[in-house]
N, C-alpha and C. Protein backbone atom coordinates (compact mmCIF):
# COMPACT_ATOMS: atom_id res chain seq x y z
N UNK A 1 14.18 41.83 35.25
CA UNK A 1 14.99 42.95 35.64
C UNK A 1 14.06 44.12 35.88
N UNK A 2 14.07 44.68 36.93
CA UNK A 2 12.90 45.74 37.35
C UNK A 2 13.83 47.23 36.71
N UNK A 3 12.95 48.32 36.83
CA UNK A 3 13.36 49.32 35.94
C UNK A 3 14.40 49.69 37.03
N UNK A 4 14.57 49.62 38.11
CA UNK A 4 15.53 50.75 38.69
C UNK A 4 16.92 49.85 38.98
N UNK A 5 17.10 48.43 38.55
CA UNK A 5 17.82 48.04 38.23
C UNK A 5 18.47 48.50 36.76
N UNK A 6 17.68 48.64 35.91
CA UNK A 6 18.09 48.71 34.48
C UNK A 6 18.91 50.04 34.61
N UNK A 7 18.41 51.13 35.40
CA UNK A 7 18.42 52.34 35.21
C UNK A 7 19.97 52.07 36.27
N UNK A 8 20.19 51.27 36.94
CA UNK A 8 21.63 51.37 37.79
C UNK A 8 22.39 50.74 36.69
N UNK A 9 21.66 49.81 36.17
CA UNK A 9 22.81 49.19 34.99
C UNK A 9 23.52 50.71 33.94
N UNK A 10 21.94 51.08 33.29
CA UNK A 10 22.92 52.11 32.20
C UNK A 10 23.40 52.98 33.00
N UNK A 11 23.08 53.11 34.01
CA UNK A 11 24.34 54.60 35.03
C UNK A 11 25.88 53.82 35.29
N UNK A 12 25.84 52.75 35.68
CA UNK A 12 27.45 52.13 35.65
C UNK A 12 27.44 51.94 34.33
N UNK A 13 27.55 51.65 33.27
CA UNK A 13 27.66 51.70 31.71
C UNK A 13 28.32 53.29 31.41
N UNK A 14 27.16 54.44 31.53
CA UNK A 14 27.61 55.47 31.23
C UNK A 14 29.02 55.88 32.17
N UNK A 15 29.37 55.23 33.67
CA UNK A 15 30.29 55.87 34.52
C UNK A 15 31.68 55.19 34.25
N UNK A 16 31.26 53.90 33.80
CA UNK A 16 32.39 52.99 32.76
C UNK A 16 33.10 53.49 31.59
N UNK A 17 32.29 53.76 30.70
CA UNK A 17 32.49 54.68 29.21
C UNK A 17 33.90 55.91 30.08
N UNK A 18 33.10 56.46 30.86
CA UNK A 18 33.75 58.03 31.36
C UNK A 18 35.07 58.00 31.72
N UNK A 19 35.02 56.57 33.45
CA UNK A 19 36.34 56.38 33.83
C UNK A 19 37.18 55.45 34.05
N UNK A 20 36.99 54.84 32.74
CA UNK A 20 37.85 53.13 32.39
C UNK A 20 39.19 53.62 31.93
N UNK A 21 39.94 53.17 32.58
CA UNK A 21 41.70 53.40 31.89
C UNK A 21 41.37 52.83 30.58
N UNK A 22 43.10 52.61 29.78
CA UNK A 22 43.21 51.17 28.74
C UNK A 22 43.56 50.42 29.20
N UNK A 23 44.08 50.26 30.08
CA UNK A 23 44.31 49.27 31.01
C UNK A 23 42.78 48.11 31.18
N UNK A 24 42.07 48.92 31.72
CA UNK A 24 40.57 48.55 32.27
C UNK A 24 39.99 47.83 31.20
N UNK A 25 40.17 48.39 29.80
CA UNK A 25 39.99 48.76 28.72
C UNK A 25 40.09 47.19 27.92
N UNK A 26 41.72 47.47 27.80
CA UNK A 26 41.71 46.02 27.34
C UNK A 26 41.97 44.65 28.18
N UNK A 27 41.79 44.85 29.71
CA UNK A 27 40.95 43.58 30.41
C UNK A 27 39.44 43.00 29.73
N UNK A 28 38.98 44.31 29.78
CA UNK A 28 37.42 44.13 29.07
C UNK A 28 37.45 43.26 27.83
N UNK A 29 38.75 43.63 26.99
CA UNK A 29 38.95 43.15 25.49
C UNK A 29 39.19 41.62 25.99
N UNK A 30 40.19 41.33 26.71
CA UNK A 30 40.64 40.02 26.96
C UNK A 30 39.63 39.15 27.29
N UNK A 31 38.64 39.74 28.13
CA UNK A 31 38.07 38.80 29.07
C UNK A 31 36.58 38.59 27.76
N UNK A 32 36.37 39.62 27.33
CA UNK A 32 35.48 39.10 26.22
C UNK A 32 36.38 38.43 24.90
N UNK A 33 36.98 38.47 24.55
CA UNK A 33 38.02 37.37 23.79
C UNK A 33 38.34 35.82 23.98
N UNK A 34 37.85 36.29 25.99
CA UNK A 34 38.50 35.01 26.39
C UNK A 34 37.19 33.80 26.12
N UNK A 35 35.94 34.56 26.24
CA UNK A 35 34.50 34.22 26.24
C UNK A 35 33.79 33.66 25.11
N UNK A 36 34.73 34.57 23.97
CA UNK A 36 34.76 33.85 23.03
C UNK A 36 35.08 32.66 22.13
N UNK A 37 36.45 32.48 22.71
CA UNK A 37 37.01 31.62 22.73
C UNK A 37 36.32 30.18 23.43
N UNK A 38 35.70 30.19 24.54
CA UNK A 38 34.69 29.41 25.41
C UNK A 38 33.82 29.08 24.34
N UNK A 39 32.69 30.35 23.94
CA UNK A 39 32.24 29.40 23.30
C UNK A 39 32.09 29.14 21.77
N UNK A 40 33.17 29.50 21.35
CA UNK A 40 34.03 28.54 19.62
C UNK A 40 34.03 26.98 20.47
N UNK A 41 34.68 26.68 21.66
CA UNK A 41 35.23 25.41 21.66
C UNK A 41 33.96 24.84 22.65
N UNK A 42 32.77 25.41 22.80
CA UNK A 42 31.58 25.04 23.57
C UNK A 42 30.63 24.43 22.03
N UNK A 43 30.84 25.63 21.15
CA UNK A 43 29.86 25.61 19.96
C UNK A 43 30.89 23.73 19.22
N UNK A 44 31.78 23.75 18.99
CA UNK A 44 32.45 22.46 19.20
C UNK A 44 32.07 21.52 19.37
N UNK A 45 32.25 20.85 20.61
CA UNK A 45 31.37 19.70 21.62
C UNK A 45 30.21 19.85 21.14
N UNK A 46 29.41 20.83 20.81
CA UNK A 46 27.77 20.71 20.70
C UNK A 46 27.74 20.41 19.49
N UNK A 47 28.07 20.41 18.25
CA UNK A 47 28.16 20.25 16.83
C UNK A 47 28.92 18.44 16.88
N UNK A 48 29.94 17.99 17.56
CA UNK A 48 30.22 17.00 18.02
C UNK A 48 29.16 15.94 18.41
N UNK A 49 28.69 16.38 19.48
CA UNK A 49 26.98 15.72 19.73
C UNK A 49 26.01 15.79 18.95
N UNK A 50 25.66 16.94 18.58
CA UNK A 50 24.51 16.73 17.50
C UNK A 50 24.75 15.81 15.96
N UNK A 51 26.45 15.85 16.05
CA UNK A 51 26.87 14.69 14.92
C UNK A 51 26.45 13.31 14.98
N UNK A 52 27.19 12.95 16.52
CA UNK A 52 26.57 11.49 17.33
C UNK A 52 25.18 11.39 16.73
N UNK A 53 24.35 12.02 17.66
CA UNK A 53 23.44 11.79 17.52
C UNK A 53 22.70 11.60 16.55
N UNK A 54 22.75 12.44 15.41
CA UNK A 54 22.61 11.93 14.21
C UNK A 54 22.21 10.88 13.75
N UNK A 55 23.62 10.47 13.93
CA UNK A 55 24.24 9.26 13.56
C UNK A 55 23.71 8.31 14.15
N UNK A 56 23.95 7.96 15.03
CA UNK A 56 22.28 6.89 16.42
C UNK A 56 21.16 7.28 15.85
N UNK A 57 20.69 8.37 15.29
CA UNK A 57 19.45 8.61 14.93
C UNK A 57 18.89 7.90 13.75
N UNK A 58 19.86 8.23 12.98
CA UNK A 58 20.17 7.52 11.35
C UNK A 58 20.28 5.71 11.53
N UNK A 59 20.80 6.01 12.52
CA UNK A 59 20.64 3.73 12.52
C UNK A 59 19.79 3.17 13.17
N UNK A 60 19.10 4.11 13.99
CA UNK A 60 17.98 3.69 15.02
C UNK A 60 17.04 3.58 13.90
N UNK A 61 16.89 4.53 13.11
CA UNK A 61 15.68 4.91 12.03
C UNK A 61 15.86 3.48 10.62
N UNK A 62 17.17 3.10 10.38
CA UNK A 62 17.61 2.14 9.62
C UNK A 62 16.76 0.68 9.83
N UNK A 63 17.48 0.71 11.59
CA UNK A 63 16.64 -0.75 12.16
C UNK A 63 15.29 -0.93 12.04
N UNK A 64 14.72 0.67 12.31
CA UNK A 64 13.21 0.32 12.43
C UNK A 64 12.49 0.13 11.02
N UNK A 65 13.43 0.75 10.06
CA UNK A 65 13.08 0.05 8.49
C UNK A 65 12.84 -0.86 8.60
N UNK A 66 14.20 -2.19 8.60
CA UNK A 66 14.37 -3.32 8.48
C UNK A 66 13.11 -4.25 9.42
N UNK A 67 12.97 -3.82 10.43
CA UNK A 67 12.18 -4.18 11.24
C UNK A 67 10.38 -4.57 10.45
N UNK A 68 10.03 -3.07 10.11
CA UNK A 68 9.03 -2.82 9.68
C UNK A 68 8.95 -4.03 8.29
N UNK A 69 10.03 -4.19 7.61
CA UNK A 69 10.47 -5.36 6.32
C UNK A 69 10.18 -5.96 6.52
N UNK A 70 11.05 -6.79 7.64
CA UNK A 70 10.48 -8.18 8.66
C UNK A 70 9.05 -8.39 9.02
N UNK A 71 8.35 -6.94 9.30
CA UNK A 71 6.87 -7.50 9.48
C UNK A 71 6.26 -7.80 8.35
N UNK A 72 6.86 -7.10 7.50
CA UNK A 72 5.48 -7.26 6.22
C UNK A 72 5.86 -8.52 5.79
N UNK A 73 7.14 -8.97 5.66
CA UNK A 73 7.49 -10.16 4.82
C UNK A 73 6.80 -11.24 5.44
N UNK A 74 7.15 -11.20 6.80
CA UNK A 74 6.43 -12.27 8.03
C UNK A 74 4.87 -12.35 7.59
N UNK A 75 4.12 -10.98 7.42
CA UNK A 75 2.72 -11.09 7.21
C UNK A 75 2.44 -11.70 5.76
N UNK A 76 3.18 -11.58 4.84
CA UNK A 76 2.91 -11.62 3.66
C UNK A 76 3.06 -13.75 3.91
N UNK A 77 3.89 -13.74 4.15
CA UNK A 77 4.40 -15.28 4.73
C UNK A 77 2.98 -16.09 5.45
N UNK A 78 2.80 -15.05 6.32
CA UNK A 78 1.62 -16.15 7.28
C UNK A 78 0.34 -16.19 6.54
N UNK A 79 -0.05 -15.11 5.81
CA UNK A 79 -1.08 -14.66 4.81
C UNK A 79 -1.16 -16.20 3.57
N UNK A 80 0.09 -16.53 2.86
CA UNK A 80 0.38 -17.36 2.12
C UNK A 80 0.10 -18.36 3.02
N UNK A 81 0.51 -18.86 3.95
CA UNK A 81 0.05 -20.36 4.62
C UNK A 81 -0.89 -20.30 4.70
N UNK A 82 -1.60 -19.15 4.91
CA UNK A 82 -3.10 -19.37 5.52
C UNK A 82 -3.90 -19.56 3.93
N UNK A 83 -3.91 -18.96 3.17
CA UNK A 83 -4.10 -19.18 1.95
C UNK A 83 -4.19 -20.71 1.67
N UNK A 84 -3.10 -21.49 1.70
CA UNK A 84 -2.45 -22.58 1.40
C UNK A 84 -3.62 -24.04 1.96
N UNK A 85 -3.63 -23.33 3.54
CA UNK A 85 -3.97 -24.15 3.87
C UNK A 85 -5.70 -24.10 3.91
N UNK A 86 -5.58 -23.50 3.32
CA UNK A 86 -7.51 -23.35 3.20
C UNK A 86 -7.53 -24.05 1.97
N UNK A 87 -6.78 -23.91 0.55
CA UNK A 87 -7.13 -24.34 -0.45
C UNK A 87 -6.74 -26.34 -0.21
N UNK A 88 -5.74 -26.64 0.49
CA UNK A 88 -5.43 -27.42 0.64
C UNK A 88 -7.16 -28.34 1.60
N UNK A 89 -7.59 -27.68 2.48
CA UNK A 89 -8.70 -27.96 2.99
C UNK A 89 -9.80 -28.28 2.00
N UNK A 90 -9.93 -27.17 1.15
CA UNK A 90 -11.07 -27.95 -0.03
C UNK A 90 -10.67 -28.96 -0.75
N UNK A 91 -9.51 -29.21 -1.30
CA UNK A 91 -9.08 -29.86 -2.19
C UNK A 91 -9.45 -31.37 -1.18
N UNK A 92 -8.33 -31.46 -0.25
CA UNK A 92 -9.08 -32.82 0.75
C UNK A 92 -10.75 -33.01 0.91
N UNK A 93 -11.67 -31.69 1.42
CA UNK A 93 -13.26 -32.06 1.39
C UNK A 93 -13.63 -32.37 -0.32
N UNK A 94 -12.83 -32.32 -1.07
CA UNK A 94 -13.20 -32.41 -2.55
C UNK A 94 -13.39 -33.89 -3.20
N UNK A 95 -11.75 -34.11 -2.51
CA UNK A 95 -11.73 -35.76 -2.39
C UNK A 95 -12.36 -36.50 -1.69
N UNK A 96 -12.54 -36.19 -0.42
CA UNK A 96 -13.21 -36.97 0.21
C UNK A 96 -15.17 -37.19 -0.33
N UNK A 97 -15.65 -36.00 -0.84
CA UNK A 97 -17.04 -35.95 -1.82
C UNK A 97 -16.97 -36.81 -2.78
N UNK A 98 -15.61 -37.15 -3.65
CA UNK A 98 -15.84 -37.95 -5.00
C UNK A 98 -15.39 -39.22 -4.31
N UNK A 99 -15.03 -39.53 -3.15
CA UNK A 99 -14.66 -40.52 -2.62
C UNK A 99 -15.97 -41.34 -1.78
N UNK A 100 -16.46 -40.52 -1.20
CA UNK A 100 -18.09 -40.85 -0.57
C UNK A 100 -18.98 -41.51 -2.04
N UNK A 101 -19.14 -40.14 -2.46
CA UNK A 101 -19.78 -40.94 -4.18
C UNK A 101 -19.55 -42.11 -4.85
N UNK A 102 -18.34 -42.35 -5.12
CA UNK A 102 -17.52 -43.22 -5.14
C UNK A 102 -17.89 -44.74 -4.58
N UNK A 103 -18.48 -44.78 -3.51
CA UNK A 103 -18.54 -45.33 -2.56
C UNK A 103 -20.16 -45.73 -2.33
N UNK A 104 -20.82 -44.69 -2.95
CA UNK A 104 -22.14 -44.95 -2.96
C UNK A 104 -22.80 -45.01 -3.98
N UNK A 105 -21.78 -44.90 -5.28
CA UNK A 105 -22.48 -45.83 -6.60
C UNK A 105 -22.30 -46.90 -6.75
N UNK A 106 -21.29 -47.57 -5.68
CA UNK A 106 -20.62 -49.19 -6.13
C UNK A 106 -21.88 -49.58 -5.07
């Protein structure tokens, strides 16, 4: 807003004040009443949505828990086979050593 706008604004402001009926008066009242009213039932809908959303937010955030569960359990899972199957690996080269021996004291 450049100054000689501002300066036409407060000159209709001050020429308003001077020669507004009540009439004029309480249009002004209505129409800012009415604005208000706009946005009570604007502020509404937006408190409405930001509820939604929330709420999607809150279960989106839920899943990605569960999700994150699923990985560790999965890792903890593949971790254990792998475990498993390594010990299972010596135990067979173990046998198969006392089995060679075995084999070469007879």
């Amino acid at each position: 807003m450049s100054y000689s706008s501002h300066e036409k604004l407060v000159e209709y402001r001050k020429k308003a004040l001077k020669n507004f009926t009540e009439f004029e008066w309480f249009d002004v009242y209505r129409y800012k009443m009415m604005l208000l009213k706009e946005i009570k039932e604007d502020t509404i809908v937006l408190e409405n949505f930001t509820e939604s959303i929330d709420l999607r937010t809150e279960n989106l955030e839920k899943k990605l828990i569960e999700k994150f569960d699923q990985l560790k359990k999965s890792n903890v899972n593949k971790n254990f086979f792998i475990l498993l199957s390594i010990i299972s690996q010596i135990f067979s080269l173990l046998f198969l050593l006392f089995l060679f021996r075995s084999f070469l004291t007879k």
